[in-house]
C-alpha atoms as a PDB file:
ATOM      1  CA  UNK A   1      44.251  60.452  73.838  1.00  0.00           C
ATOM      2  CA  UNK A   2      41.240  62.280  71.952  1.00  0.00           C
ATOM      3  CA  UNK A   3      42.316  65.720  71.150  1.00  0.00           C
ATOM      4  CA  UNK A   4      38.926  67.131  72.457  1.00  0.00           C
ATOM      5  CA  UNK A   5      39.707  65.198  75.875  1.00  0.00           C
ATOM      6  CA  UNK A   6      43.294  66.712  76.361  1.00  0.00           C
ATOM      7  CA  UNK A   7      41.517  69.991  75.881  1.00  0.00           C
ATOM      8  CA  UNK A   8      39.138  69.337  78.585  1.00  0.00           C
ATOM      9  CA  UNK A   9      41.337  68.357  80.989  1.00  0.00           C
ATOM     10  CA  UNK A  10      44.045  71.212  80.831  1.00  0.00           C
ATOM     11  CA  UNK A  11      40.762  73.605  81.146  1.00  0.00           C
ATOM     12  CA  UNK A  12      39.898  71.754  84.413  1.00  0.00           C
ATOM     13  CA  UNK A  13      43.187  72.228  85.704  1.00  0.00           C
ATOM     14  CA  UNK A  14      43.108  75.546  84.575  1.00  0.00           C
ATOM     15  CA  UNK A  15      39.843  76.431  86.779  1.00  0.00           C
ATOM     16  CA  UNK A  16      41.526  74.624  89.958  1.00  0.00           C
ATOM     17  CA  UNK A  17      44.479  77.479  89.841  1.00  0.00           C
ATOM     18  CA  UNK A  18      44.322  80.081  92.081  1.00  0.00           C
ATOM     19  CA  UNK A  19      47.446  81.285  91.525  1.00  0.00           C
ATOM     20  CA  UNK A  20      47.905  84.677  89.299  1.00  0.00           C
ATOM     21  CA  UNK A  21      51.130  84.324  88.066  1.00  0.00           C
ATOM     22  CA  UNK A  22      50.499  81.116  87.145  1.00  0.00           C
ATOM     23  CA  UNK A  23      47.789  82.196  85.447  1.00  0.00           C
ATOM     24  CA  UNK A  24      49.689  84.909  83.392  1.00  0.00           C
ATOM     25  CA  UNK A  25      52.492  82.703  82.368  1.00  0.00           C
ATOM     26  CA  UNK A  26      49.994  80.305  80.492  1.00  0.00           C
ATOM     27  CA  UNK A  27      48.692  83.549  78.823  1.00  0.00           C
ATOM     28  CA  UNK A  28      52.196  84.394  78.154  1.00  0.00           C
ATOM     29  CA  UNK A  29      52.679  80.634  76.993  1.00  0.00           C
ATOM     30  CA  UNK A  30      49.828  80.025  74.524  1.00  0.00           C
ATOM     31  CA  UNK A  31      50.487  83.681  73.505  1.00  0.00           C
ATOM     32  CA  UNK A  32      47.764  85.851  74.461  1.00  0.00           C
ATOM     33  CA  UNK A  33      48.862  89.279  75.408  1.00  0.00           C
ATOM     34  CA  UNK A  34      47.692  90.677  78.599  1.00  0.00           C
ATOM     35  CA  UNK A  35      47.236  94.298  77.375  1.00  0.00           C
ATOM     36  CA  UNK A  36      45.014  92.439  74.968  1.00  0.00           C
ATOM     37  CA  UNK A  37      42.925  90.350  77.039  1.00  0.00           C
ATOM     38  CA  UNK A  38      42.790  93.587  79.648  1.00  0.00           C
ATOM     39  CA  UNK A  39      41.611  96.128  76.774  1.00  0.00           C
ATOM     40  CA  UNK A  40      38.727  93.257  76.663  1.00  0.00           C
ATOM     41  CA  UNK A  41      37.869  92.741  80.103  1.00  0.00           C
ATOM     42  CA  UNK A  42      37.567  96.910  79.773  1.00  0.00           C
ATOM     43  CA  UNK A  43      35.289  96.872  76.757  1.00  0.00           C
ATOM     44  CA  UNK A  44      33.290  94.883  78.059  1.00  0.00           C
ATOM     45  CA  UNK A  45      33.276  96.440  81.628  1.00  0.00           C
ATOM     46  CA  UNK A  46      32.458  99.867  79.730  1.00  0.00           C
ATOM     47  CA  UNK A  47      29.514  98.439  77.710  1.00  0.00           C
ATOM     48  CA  UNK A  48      27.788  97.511  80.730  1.00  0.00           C
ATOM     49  CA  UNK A  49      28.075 101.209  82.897  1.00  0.00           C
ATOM     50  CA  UNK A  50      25.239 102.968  82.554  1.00  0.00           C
ATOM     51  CA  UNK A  51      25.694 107.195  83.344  1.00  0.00           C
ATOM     52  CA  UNK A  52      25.024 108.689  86.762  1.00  0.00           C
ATOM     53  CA  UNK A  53      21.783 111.046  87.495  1.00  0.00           C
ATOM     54  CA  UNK A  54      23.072 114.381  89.441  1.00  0.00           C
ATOM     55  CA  UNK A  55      21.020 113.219  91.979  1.00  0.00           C
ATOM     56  CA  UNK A  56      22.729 109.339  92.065  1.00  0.00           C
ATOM     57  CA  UNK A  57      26.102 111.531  91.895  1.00  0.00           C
ATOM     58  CA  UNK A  58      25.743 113.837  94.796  1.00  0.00           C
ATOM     59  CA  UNK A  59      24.595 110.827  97.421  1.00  0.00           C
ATOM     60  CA  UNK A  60      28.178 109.052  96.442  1.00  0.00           C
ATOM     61  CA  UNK A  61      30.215 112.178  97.168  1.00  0.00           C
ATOM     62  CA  UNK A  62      28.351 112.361 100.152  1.00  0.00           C
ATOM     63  CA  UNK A  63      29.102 108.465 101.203  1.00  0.00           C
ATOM     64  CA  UNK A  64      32.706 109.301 100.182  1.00  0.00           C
ATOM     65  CA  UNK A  65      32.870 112.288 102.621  1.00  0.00           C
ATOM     66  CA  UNK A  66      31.375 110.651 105.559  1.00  0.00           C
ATOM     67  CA  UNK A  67      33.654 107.641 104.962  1.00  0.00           C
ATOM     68  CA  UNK A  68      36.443 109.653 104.798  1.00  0.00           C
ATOM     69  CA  UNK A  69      35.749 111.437 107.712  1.00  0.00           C
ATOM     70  CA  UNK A  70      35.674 107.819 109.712  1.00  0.00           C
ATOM     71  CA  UNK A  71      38.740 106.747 108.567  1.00  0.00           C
ATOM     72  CA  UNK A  72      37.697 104.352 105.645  1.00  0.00           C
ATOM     73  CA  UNK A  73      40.625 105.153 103.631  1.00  0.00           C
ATOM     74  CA  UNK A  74      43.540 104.212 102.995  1.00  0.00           C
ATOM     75  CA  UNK A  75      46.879 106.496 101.941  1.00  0.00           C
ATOM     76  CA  UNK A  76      48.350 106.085  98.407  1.00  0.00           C
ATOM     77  CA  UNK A  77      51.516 105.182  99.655  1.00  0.00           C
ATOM     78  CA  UNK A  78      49.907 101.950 101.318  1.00  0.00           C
ATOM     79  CA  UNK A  79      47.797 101.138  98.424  1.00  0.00           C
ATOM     80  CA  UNK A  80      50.658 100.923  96.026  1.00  0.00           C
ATOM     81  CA  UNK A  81      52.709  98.737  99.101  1.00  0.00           C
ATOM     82  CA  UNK A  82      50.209  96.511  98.757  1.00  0.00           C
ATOM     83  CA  UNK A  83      49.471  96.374  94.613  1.00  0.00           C
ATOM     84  CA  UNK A  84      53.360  95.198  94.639  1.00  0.00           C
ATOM     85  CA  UNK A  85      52.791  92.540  97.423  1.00  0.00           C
ATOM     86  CA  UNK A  86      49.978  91.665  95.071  1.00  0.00           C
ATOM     87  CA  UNK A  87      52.130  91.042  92.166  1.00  0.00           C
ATOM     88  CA  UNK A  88      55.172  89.249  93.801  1.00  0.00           C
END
């Protein structure tokens, strides 16, 4: 089998999984560190924010409080309950 075929294959399986610790063992695998490829994804993330007017910042505390005050929130204590169902 052409090299450049086996390649193109594995990456099609690849985009079919939708499973993330499936994912992160074929990081692990091939040897790409996650703390790596995350300090990426963040450089990248950063590069692209753009700063807040006072104006743009005031309206979002706003939309926070009112939320808040409606019940769209949800307690730390259930948040991290369901990171850790996340990564299991």
């Amino acid at each position: 089998m052409d090299i450049q075929l086996a390649k193109r294959l594995i990456a099609e399986q690849i985009f079919k999984i939708n499973e993330e610790w499936i994912l992160k063992a074929i990081l692990k695998l091939i040897g790409i560190d996650e703390k790596a490829a995350d300090s990426e994804f963040v450089k990248q993330y950063e590069a692209k924010l753009k700063p807040m007017t006072k104006e743009e910042l005031i309206q979002h505390a706003l939309e926070a409080e009112e939320d808040f005050k409606n019940g769209h929130y949800m307690e730390i204590e259930d948040y991290l309950d369901m990171i850790e169902k996340e990564e299991k």
